[in-house]
N, C-alpha and C. Protein backbone atom coordinates (compact mmCIF):
# COMPACT_ATOMS: atom_id res chain seq x y z
N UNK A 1 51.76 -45.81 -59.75
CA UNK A 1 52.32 -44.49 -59.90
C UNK A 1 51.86 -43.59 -58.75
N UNK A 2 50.47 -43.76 -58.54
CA UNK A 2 50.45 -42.85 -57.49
C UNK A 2 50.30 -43.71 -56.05
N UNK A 3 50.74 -44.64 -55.74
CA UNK A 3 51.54 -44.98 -54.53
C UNK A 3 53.06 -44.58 -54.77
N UNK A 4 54.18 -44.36 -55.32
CA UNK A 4 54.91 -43.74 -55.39
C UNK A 4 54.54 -42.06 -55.30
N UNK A 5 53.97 -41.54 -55.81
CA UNK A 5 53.56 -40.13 -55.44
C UNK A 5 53.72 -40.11 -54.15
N UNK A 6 52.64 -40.70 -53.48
CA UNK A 6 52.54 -40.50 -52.38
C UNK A 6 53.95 -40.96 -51.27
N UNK A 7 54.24 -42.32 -52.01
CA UNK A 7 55.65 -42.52 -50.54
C UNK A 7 56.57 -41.34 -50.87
N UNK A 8 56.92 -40.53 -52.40
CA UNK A 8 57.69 -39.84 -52.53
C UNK A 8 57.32 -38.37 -51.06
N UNK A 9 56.03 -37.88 -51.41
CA UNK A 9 55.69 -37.05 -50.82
C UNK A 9 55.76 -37.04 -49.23
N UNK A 10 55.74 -38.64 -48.56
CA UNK A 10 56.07 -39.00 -46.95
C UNK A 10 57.13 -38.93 -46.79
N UNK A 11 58.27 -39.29 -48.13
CA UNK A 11 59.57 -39.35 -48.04
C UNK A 11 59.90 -37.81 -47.75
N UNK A 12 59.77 -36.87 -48.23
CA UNK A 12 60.06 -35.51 -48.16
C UNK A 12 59.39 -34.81 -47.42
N UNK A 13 58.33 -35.24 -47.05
CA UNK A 13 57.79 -34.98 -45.62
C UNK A 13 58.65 -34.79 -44.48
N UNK A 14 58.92 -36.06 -44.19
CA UNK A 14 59.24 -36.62 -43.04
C UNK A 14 61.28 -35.60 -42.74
N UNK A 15 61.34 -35.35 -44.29
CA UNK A 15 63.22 -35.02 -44.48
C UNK A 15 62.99 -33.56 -44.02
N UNK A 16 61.59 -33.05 -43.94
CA UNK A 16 61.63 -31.41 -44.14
C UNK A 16 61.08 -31.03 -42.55
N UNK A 17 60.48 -32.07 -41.67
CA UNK A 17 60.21 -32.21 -40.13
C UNK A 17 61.76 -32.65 -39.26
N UNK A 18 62.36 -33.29 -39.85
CA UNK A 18 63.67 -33.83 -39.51
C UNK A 18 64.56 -33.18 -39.82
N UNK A 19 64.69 -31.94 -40.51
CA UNK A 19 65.72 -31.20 -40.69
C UNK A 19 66.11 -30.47 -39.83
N UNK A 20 67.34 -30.14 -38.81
CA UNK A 20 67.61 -29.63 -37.87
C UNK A 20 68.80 -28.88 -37.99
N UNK A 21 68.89 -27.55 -37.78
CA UNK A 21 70.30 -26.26 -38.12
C UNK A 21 71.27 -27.37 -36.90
N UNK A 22 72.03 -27.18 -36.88
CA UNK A 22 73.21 -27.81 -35.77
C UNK A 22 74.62 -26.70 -35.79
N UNK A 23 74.19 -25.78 -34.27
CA UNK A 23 75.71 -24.98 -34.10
C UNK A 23 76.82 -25.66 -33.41
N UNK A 24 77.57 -25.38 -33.69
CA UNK A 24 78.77 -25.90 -32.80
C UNK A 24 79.22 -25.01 -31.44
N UNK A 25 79.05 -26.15 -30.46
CA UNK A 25 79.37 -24.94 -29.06
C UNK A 25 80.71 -24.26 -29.17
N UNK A 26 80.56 -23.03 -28.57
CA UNK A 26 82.38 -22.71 -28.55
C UNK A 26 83.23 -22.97 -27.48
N UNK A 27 84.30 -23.25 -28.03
CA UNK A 27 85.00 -23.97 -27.07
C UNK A 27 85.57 -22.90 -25.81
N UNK A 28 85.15 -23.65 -24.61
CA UNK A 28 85.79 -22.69 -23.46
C UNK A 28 86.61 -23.91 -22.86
N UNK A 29 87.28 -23.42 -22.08
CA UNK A 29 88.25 -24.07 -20.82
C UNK A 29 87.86 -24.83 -20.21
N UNK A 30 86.45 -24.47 -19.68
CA UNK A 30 85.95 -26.19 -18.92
C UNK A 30 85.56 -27.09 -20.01
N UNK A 31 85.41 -26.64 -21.04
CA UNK A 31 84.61 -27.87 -22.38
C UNK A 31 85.96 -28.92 -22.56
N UNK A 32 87.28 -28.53 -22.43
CA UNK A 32 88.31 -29.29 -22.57
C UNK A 32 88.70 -30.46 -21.75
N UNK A 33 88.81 -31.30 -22.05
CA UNK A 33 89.52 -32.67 -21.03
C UNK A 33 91.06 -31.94 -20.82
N UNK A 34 90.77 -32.09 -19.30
CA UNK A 34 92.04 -31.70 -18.38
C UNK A 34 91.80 -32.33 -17.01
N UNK A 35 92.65 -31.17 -16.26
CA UNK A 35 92.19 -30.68 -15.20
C UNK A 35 91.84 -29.38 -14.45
N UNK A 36 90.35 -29.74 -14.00
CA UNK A 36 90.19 -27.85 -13.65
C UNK A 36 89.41 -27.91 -12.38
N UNK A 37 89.80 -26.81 -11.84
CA UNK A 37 89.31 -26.57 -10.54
C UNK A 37 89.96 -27.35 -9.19
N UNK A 38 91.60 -27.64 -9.46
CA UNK A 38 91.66 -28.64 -8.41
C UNK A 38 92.84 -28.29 -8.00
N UNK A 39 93.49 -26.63 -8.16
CA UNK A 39 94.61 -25.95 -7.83
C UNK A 39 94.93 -25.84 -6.12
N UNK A 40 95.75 -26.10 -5.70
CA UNK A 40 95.61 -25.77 -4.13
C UNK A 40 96.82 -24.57 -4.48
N UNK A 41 96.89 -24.42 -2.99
CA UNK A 41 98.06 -23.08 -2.46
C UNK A 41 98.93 -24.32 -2.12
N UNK A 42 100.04 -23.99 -2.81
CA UNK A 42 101.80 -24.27 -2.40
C UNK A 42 101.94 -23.78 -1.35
N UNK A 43 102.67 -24.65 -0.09
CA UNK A 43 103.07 -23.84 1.22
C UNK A 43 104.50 -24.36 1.28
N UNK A 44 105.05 -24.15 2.07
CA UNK A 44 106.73 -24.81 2.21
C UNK A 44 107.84 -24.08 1.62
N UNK A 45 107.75 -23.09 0.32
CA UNK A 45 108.62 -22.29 0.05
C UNK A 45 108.66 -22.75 -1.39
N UNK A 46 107.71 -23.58 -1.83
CA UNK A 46 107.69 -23.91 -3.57
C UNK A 46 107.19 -22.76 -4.04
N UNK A 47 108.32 -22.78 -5.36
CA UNK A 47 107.89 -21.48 -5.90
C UNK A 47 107.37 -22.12 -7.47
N UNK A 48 107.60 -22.96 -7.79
CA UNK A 48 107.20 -23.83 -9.50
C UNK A 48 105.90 -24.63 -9.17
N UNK A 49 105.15 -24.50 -9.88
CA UNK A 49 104.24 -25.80 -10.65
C UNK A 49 103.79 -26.15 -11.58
N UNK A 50 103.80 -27.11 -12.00
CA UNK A 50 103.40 -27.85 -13.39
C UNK A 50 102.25 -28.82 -13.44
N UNK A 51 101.48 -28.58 -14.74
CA UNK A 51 100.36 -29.54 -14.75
C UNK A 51 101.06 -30.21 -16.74
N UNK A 52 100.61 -31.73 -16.72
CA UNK A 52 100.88 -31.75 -17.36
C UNK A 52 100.21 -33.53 -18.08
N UNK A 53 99.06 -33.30 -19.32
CA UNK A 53 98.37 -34.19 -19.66
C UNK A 53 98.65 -34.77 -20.57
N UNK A 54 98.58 -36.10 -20.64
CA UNK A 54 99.48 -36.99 -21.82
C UNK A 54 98.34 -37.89 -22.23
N UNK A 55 98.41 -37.90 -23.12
CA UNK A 55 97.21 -38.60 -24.08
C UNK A 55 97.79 -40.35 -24.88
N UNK A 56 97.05 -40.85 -24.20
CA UNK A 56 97.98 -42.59 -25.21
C UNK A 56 97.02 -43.19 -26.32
N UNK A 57 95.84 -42.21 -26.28
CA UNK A 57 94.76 -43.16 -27.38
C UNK A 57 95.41 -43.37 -28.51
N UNK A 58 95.25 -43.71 -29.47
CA UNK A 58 95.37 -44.24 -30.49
C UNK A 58 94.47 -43.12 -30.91
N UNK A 59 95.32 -42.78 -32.83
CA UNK A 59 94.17 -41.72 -34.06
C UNK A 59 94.22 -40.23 -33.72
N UNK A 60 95.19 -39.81 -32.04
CA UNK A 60 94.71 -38.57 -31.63
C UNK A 60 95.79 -38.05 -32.63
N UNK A 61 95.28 -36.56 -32.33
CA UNK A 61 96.28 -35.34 -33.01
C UNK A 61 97.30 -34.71 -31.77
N UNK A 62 96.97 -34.53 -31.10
CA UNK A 62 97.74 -34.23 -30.06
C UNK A 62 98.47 -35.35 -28.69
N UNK A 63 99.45 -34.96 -28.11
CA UNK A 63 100.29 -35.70 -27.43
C UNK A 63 100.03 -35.45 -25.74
N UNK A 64 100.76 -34.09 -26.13
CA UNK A 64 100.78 -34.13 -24.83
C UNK A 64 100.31 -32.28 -24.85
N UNK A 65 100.08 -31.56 -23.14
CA UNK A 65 100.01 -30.41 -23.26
C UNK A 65 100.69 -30.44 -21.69
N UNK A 66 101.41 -29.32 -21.73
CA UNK A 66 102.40 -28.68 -20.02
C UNK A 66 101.97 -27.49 -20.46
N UNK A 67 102.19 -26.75 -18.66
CA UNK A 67 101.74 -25.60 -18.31
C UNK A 67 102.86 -25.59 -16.84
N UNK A 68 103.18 -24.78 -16.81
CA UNK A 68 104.42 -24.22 -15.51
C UNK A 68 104.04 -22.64 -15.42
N UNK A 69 104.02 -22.76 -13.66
CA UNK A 69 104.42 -20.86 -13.74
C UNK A 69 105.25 -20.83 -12.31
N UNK A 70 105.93 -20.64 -12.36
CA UNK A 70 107.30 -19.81 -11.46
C UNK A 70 107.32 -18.55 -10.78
N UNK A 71 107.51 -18.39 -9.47
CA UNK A 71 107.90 -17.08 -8.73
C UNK A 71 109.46 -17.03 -8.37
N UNK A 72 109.86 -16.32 -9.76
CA UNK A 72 110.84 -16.03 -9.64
C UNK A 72 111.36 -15.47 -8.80
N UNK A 73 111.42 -14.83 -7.64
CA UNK A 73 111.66 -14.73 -6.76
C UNK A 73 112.15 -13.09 -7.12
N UNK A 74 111.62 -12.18 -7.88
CA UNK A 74 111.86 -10.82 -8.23
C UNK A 74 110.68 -10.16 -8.26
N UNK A 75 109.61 -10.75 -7.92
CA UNK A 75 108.31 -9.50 -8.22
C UNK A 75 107.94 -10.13 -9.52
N UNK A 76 108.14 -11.18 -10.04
CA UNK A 76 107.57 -11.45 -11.14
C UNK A 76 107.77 -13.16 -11.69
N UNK A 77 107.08 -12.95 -12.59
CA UNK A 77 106.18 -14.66 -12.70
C UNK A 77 106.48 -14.91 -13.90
N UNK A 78 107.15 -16.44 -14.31
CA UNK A 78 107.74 -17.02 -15.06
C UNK A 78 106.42 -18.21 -15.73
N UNK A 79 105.69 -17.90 -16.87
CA UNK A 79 104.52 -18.79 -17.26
C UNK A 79 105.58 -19.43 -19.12
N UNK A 80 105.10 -20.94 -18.68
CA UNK A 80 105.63 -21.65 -20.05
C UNK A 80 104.58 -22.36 -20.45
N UNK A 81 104.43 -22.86 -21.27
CA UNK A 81 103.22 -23.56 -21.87
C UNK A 81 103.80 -24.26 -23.17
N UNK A 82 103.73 -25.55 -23.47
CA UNK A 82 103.93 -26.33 -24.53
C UNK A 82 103.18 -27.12 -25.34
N UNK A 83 102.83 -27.69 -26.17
CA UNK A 83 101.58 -28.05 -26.59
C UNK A 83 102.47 -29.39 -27.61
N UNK A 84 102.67 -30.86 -27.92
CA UNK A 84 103.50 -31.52 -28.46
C UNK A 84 102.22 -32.66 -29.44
N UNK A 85 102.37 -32.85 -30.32
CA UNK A 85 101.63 -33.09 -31.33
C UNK A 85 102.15 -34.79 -32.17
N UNK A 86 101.32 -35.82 -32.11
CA UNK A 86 101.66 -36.84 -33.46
C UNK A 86 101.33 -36.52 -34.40
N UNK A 87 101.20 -35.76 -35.22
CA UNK A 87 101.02 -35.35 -36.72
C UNK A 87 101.49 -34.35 -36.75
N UNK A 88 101.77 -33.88 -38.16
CA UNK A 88 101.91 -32.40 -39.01
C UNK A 88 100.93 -31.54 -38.50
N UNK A 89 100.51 -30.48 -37.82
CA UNK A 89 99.21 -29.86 -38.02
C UNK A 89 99.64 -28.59 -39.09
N UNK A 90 98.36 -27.69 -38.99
CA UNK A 90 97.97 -26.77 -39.75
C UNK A 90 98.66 -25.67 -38.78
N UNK A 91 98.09 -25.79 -37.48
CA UNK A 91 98.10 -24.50 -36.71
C UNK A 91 97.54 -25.05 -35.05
N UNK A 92 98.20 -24.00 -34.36
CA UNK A 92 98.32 -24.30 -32.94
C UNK A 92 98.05 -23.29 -31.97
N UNK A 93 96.93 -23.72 -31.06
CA UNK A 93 96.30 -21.57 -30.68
C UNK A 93 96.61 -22.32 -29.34
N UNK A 94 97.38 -20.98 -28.61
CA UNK A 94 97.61 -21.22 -26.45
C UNK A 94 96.90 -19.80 -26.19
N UNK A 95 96.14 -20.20 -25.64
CA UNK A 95 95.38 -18.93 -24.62
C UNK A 95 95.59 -19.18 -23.09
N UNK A 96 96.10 -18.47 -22.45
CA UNK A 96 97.23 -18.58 -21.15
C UNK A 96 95.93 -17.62 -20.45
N UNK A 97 95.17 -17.82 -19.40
CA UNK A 97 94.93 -17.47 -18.36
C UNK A 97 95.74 -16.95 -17.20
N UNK A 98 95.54 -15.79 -16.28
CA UNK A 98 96.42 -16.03 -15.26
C UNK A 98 95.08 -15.61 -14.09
N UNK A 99 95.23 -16.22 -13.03
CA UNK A 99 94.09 -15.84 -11.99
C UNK A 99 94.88 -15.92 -10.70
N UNK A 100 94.38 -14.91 -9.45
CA UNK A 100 95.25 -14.66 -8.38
C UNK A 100 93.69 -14.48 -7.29
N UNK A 101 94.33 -15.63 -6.17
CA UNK A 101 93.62 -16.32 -5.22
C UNK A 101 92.84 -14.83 -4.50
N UNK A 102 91.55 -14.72 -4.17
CA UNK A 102 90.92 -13.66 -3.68
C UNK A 102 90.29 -14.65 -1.62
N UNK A 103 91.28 -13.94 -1.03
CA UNK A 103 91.31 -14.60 0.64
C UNK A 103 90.03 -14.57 0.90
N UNK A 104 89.00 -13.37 0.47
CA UNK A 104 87.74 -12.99 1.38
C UNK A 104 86.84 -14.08 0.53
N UNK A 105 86.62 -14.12 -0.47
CA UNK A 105 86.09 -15.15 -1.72
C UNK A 105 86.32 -16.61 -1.34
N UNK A 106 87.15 -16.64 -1.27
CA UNK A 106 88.13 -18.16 -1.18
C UNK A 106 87.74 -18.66 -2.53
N UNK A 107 88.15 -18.22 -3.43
CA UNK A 107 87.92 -18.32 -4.99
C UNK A 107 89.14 -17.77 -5.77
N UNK A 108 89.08 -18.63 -6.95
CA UNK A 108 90.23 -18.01 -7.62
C UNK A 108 89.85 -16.79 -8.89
N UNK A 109 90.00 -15.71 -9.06
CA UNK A 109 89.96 -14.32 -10.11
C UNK A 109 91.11 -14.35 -11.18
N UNK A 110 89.87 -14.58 -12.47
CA UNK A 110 90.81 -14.15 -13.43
C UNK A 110 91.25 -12.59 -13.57
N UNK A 111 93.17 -12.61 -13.92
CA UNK A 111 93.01 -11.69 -13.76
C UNK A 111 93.88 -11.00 -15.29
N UNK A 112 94.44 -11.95 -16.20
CA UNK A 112 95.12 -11.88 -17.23
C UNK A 112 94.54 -12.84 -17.89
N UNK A 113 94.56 -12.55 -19.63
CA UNK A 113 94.31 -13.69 -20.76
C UNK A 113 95.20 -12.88 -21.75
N UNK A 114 96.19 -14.02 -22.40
CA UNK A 114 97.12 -14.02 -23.27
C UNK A 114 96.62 -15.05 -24.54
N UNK A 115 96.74 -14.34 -25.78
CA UNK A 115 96.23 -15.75 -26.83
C UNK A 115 97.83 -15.99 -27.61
N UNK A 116 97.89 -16.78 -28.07
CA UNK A 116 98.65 -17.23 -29.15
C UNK A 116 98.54 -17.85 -29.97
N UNK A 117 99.46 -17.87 -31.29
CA UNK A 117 98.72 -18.68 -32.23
C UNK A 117 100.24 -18.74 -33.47
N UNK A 118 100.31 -19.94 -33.63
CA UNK A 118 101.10 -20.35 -34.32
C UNK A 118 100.94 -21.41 -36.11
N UNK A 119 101.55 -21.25 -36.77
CA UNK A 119 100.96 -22.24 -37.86
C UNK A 119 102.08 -22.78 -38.99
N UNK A 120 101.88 -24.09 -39.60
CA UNK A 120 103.20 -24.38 -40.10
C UNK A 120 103.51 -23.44 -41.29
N UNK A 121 103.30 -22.66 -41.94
CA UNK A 121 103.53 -21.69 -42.71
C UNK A 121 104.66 -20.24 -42.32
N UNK A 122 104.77 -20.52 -40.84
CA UNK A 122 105.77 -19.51 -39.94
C UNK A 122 107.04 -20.05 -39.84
N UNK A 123 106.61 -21.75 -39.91
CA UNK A 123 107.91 -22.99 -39.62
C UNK A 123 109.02 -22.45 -41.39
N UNK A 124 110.32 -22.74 -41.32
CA UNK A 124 111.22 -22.87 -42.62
C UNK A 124 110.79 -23.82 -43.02
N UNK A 125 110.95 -25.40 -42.22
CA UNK A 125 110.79 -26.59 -43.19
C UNK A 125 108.99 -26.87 -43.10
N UNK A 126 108.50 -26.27 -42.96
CA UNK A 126 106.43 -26.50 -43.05
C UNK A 126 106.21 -26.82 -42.00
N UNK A 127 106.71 -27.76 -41.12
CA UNK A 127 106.21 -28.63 -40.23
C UNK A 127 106.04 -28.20 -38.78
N UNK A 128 105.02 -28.21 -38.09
CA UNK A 128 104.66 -27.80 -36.44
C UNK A 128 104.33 -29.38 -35.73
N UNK A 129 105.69 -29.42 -35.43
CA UNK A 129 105.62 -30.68 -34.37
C UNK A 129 105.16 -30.16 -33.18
N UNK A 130 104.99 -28.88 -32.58
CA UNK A 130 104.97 -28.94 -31.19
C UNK A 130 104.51 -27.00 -30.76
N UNK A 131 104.02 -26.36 -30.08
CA UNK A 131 104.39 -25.11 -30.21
C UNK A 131 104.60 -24.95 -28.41
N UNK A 132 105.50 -23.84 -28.35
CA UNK A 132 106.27 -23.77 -26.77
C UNK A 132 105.76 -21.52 -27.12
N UNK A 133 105.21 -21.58 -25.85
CA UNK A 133 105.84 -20.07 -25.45
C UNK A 133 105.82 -20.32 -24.13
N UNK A 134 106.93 -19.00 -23.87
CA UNK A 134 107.24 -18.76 -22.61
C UNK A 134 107.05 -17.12 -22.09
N UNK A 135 106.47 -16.53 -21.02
CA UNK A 135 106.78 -15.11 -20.61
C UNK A 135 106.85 -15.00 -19.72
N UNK A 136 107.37 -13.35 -19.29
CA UNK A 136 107.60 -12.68 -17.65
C UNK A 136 106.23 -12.42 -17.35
N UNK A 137 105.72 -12.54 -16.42
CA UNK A 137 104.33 -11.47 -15.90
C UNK A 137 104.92 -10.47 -15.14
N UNK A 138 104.90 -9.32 -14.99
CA UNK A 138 105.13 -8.28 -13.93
C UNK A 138 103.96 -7.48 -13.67
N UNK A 139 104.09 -6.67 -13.09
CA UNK A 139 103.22 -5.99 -11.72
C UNK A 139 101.98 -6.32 -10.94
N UNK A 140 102.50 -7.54 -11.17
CA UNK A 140 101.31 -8.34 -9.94
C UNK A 140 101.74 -8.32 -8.51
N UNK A 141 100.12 -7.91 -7.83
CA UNK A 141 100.40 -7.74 -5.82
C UNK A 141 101.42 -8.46 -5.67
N UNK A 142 102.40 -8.23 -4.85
CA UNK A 142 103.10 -8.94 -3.66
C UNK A 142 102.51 -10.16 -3.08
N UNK A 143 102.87 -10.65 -2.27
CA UNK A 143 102.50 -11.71 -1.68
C UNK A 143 101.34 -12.29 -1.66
N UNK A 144 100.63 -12.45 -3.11
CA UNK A 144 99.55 -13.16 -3.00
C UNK A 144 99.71 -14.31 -3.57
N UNK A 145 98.91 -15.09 -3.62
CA UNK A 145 99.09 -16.79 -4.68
C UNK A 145 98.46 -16.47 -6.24
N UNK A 146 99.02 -17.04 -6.83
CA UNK A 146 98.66 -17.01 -8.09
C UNK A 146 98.63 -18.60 -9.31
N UNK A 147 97.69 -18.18 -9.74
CA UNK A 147 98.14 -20.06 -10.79
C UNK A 147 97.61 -19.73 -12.11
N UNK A 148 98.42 -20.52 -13.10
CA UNK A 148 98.07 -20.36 -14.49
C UNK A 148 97.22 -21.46 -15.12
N UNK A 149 96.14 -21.00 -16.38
CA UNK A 149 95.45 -22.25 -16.76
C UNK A 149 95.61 -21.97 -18.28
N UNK A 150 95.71 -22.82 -19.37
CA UNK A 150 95.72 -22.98 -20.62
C UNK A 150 95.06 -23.47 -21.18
N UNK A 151 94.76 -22.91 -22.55
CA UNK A 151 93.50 -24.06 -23.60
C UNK A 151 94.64 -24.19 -24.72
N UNK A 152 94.64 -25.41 -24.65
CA UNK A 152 95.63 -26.20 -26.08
C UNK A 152 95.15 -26.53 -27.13
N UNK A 153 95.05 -25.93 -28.22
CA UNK A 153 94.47 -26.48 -29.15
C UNK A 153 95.15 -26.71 -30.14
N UNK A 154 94.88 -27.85 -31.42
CA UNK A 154 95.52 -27.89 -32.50
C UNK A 154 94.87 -27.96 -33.65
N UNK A 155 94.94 -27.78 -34.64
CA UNK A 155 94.01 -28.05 -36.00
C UNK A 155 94.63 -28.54 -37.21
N UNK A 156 93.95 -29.78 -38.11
CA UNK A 156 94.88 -29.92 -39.23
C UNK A 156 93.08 -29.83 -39.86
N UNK A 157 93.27 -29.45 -41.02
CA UNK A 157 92.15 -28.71 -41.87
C UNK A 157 90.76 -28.65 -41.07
N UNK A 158 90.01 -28.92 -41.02
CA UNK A 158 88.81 -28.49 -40.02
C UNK A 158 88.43 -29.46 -38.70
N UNK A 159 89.89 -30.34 -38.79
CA UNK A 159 89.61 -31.07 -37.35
C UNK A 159 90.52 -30.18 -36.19
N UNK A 160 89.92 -30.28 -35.11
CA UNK A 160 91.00 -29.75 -33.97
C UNK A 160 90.68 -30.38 -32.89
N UNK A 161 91.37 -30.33 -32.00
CA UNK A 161 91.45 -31.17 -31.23
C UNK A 161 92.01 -30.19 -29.59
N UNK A 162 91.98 -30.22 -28.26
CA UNK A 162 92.35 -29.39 -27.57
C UNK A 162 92.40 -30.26 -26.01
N UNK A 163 93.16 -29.73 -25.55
CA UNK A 163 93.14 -30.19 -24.13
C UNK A 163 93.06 -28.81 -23.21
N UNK A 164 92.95 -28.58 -21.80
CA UNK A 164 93.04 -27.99 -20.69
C UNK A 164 94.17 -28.14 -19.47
N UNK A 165 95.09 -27.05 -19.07
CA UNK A 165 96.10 -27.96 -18.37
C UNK A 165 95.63 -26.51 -17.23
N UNK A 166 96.46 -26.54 -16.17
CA UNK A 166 95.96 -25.67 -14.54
C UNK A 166 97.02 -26.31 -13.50
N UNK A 167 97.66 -24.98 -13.21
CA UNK A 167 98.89 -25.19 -12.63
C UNK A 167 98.08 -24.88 -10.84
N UNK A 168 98.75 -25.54 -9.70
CA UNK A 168 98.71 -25.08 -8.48
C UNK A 168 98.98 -23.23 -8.55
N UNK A 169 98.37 -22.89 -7.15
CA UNK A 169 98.73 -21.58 -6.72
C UNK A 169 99.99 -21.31 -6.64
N UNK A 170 100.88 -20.24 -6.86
CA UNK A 170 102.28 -20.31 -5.99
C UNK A 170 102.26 -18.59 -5.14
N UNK A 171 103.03 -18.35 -4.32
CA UNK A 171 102.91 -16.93 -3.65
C UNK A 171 103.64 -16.40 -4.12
N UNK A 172 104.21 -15.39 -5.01
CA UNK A 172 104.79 -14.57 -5.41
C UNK A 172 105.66 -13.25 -4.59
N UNK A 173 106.66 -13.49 -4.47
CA UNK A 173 107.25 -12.79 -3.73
C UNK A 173 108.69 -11.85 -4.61
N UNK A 174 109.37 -10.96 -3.65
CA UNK A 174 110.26 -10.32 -4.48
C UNK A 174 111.55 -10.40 -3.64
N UNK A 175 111.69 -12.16 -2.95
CA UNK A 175 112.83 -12.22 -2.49
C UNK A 175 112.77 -14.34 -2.44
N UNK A 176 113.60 -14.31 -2.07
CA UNK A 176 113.76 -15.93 -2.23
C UNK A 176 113.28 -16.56 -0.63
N UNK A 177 112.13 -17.68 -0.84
CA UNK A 177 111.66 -18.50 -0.17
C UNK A 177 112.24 -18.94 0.47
């Protein structure tokens, strides 16, 4: 009996030295599998670019994630973002970055953040196969370069899952290339 006392007491020992709080980091943009940091400047008169990551594992929740932004050729900037899913999820968050190339730096400045957030409860028939937005940017400088970056995320009850997508620079102009 009291060798059990005692292993009881090493047993709960040892559970109350070994007990450890565990936070969860928050998720930023570089924590995501993508690509980041590897935008160049478009030269030649391209005004579109697209980044766009496709996932083949096996068990994932998500498919694929695109990111496009466009110089429309008016003084203003055409950003799409899609996010495409193998399962039903719960809900689907796009946080759209926009950052514009700084010459003296030689670095890129954020200079816009857009969130979104979608969930199958908004859908008629329940279901979020996929979530798409699209917008204008306006009154950004003239002729500077600019590129968009996205965090994709998806969630079906407390799993989520997210990727990172990062479009090239493009120069923004208010006449055609």
């Amino acid at each position: 009996m009291k060798n059990a006392k005692k292993i009881l007491m090493a047993v709960v020992g040892f559970m109350l030295l070994m007990a450890q709080v565990v936070y969860a980091s928050p998720i930023t943009w570089d924590s995501l599998p993508g690509h980041h940091n590897q935008s160049i400047l478009l030269k030649n008169g391209e005004t579109s670019s697209e980044d766009i990551i496709d996932n083949v594992a096996r068990g994932t929740i998500m498919s694929t994630a695109t990111l496009s932004i466009t110089n429309e050729q008016d003084g203003t900037l055409y950003i799409a973002a899609n996010t495409f899913v193998h399962k039903n999820i719960d809900k689907a968050y796009l946080t759209v970055f926009l950052d514009k190339w700084n010459d003296q730096k030689e670095t890129w400045i954020q200079i816009g953040k857009w969130d979104f957030e979608r969930s199958k409860e908004e859908e008629e028939d329940g279901v979020l196969p996929m979530h798409h937005i699209g917008f204008t940017v306006t009154g950004c400088e003239l002729n500077r370069y600019y590129r968009a970056r996205a965090m994709h995320l998806v969630q079906i009850g407390d799993d989520m899952e997210g990727k990172a997508t990062e479009t090239n620079g493009v120069l923004l102009t208010d006449h055609e290339v």
